[in-house]
N, C-alpha and C. Protein backbone atom coordinates (compact mmCIF):
# COMPACT_ATOMS: atom_id res chain seq x y z
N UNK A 1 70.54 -39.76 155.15
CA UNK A 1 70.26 -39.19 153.85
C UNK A 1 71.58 -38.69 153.26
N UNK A 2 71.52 -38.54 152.65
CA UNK A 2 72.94 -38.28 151.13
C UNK A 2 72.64 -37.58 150.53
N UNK A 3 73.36 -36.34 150.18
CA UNK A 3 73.28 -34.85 149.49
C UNK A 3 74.37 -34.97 148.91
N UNK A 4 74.14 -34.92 147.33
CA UNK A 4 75.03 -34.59 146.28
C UNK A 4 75.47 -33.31 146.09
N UNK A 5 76.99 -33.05 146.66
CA UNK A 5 77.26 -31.81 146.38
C UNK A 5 78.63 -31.49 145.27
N UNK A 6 78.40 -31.92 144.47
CA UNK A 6 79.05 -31.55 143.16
C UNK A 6 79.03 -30.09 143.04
N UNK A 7 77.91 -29.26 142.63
CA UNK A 7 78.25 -28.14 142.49
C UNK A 7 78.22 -27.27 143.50
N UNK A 8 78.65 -27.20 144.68
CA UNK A 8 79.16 -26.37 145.81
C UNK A 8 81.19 -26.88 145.38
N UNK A 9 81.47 -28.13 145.12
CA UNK A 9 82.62 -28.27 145.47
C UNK A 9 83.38 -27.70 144.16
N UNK A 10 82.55 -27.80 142.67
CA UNK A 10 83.17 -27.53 141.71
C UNK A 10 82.78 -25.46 141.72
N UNK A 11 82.39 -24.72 142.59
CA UNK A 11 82.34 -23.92 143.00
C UNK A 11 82.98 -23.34 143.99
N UNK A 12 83.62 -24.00 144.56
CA UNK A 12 84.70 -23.66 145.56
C UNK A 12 86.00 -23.70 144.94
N UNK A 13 86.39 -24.38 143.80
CA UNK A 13 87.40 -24.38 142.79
C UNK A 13 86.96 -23.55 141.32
N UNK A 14 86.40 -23.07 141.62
CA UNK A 14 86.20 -22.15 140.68
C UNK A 14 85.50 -22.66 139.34
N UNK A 15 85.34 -23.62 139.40
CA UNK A 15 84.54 -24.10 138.11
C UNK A 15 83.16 -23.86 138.07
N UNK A 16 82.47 -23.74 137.13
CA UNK A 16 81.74 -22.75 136.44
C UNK A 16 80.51 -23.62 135.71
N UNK A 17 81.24 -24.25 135.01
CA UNK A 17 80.22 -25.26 133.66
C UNK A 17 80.37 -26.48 133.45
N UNK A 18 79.63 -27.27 133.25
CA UNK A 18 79.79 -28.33 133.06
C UNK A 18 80.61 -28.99 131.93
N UNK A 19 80.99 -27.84 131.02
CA UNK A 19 82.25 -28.01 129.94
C UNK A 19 83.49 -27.80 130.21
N UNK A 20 83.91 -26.74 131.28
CA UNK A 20 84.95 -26.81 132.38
C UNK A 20 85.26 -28.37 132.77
N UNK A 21 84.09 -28.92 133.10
CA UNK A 21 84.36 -30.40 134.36
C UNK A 21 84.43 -31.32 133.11
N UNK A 22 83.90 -31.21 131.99
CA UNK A 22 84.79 -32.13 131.58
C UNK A 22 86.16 -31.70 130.60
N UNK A 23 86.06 -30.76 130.43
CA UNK A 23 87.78 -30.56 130.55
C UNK A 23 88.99 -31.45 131.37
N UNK A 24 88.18 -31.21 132.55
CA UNK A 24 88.84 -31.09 134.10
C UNK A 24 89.05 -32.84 133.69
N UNK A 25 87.55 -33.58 133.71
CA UNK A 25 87.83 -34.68 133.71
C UNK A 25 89.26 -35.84 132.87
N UNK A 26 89.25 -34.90 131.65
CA UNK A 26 89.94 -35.34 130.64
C UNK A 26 91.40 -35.20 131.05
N UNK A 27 91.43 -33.86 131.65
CA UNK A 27 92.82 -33.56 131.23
C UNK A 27 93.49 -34.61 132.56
N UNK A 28 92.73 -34.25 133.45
CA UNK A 28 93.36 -35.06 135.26
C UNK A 28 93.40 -36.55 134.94
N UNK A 29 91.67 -36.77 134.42
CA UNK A 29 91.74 -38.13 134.74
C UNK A 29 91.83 -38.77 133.70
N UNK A 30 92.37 -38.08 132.09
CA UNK A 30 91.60 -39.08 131.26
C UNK A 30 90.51 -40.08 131.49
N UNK A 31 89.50 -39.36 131.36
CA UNK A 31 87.69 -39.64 131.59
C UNK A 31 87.49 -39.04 130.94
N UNK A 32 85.99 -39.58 129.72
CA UNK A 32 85.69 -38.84 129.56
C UNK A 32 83.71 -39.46 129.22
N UNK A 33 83.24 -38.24 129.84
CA UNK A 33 81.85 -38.28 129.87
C UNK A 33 80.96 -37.05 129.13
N UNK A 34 80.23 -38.01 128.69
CA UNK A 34 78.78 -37.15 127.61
C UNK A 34 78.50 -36.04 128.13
N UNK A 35 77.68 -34.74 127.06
CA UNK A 35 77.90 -33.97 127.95
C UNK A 35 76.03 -34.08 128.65
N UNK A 36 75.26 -35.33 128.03
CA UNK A 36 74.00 -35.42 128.77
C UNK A 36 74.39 -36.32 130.39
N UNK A 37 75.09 -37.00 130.45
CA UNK A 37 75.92 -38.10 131.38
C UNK A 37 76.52 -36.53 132.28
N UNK A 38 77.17 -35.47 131.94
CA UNK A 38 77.63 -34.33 132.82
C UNK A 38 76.20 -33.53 133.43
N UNK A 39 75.90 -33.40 132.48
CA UNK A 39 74.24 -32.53 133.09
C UNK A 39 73.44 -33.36 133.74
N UNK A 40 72.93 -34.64 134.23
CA UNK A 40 72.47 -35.51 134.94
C UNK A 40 73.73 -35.56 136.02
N UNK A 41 74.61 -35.00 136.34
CA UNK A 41 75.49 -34.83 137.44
C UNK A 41 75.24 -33.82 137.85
N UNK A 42 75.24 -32.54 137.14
CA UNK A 42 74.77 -31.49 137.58
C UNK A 42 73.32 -31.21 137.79
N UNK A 43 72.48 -31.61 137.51
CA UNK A 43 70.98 -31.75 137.60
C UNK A 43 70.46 -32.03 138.89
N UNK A 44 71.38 -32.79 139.59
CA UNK A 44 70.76 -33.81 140.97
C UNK A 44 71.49 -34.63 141.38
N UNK A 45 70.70 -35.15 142.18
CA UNK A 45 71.67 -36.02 143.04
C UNK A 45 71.76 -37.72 142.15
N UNK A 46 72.56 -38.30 142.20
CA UNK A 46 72.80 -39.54 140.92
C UNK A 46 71.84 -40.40 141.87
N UNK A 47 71.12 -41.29 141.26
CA UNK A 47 70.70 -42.59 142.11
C UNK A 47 72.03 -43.69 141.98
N UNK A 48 72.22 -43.72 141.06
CA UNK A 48 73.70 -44.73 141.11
C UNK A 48 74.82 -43.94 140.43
N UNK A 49 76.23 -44.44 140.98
CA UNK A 49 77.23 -44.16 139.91
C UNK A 49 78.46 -45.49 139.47
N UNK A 50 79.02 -45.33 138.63
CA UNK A 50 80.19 -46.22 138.51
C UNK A 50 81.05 -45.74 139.46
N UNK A 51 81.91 -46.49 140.30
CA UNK A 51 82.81 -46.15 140.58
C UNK A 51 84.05 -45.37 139.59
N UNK A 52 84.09 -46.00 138.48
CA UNK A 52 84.81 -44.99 138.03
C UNK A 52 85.08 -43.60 137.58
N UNK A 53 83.67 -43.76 137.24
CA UNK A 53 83.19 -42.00 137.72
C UNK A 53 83.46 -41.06 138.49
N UNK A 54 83.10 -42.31 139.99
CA UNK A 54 83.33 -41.08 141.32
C UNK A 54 84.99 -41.51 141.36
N UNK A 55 85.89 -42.02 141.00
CA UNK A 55 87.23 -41.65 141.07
C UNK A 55 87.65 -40.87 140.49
N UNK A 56 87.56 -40.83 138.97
CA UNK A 56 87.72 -39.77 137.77
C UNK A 56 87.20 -38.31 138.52
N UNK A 57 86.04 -38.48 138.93
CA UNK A 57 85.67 -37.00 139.60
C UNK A 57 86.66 -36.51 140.83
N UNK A 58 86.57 -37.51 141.45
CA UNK A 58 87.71 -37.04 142.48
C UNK A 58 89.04 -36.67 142.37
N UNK A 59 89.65 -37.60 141.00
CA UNK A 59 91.18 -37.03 140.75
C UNK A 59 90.64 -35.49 140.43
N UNK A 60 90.04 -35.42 139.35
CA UNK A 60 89.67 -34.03 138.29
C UNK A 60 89.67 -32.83 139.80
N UNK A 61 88.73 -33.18 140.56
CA UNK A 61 88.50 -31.98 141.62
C UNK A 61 89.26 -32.26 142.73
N UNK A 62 90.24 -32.89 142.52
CA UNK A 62 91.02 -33.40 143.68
C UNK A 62 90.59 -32.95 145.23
N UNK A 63 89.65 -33.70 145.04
CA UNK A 63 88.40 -33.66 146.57
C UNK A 63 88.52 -35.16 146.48
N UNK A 64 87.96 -35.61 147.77
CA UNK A 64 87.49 -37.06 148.62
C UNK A 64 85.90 -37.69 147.77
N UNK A 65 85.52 -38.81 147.91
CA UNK A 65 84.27 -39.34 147.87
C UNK A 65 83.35 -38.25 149.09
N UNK A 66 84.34 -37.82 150.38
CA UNK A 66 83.08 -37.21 151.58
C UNK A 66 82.58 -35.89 151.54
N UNK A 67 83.65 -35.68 150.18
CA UNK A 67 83.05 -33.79 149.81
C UNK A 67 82.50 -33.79 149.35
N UNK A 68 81.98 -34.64 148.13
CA UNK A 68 80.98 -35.00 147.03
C UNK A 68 79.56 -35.71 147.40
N UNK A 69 80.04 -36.26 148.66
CA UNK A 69 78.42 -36.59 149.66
C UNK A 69 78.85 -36.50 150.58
N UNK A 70 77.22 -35.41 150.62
CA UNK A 70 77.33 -35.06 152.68
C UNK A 70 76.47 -36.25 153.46
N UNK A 71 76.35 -36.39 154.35
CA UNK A 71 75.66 -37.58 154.77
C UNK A 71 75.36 -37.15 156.42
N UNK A 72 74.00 -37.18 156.28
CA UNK A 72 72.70 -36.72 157.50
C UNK A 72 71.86 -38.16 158.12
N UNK A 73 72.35 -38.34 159.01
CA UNK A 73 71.78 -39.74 159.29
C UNK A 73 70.29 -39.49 159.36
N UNK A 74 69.47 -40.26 158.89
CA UNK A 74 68.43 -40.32 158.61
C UNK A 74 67.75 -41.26 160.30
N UNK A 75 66.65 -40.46 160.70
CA UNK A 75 66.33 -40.91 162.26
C UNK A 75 65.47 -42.52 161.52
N UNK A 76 65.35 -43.44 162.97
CA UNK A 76 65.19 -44.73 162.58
C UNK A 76 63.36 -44.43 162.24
N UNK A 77 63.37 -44.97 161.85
CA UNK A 77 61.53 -45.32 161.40
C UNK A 77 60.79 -46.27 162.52
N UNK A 78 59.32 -45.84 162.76
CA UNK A 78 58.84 -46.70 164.08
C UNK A 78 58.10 -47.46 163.03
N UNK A 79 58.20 -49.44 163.61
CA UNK A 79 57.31 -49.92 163.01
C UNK A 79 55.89 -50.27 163.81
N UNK A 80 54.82 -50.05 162.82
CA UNK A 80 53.38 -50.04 163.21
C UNK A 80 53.09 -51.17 164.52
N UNK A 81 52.40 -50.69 165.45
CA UNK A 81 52.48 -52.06 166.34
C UNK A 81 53.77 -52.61 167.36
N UNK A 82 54.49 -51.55 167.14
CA UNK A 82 55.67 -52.07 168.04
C UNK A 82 55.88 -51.33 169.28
């Protein structure tokens, strides 16, 4: 399983709002994202992203792809009959 942790990491750097991050985005990465496209980041966990996104995010918070997802191996599933 995969846990989006955006706002623990933009909380450990002190950021605050989602108008902060895109500040952040702009100024680091020249990126720049909506601020409904920022609140669906902050909202939850993404079902998909662009990669360019999760780079832009990573320059901006100069964190890794592995700070931004935690990752819990998920136990195997039994199939019926086996």
């Amino acid at each position: 399983m995969l846990e989006w942790m955006l706002r623990q990491v933009m909380a450990a750097r002190g950021i605050r709002s989602g108008a902060e991050l895109a500040r952040l985005l702009e100024e680091k990465a020249g990126y720049r994202l909506s601020a409904p496209s920022i609140s669906a980041l902050l909202g939850g966990q993404p079902k998909q992203m662009k990669a360019d996104t999760l780079d832009a995010l990573c320059t901006a918070l100069e964190c890794t792809p592995s700070e931004l997802w935690a990752h819990t191996p998920t136990p195997p599933r039994r199939v019926k009959g086996a």
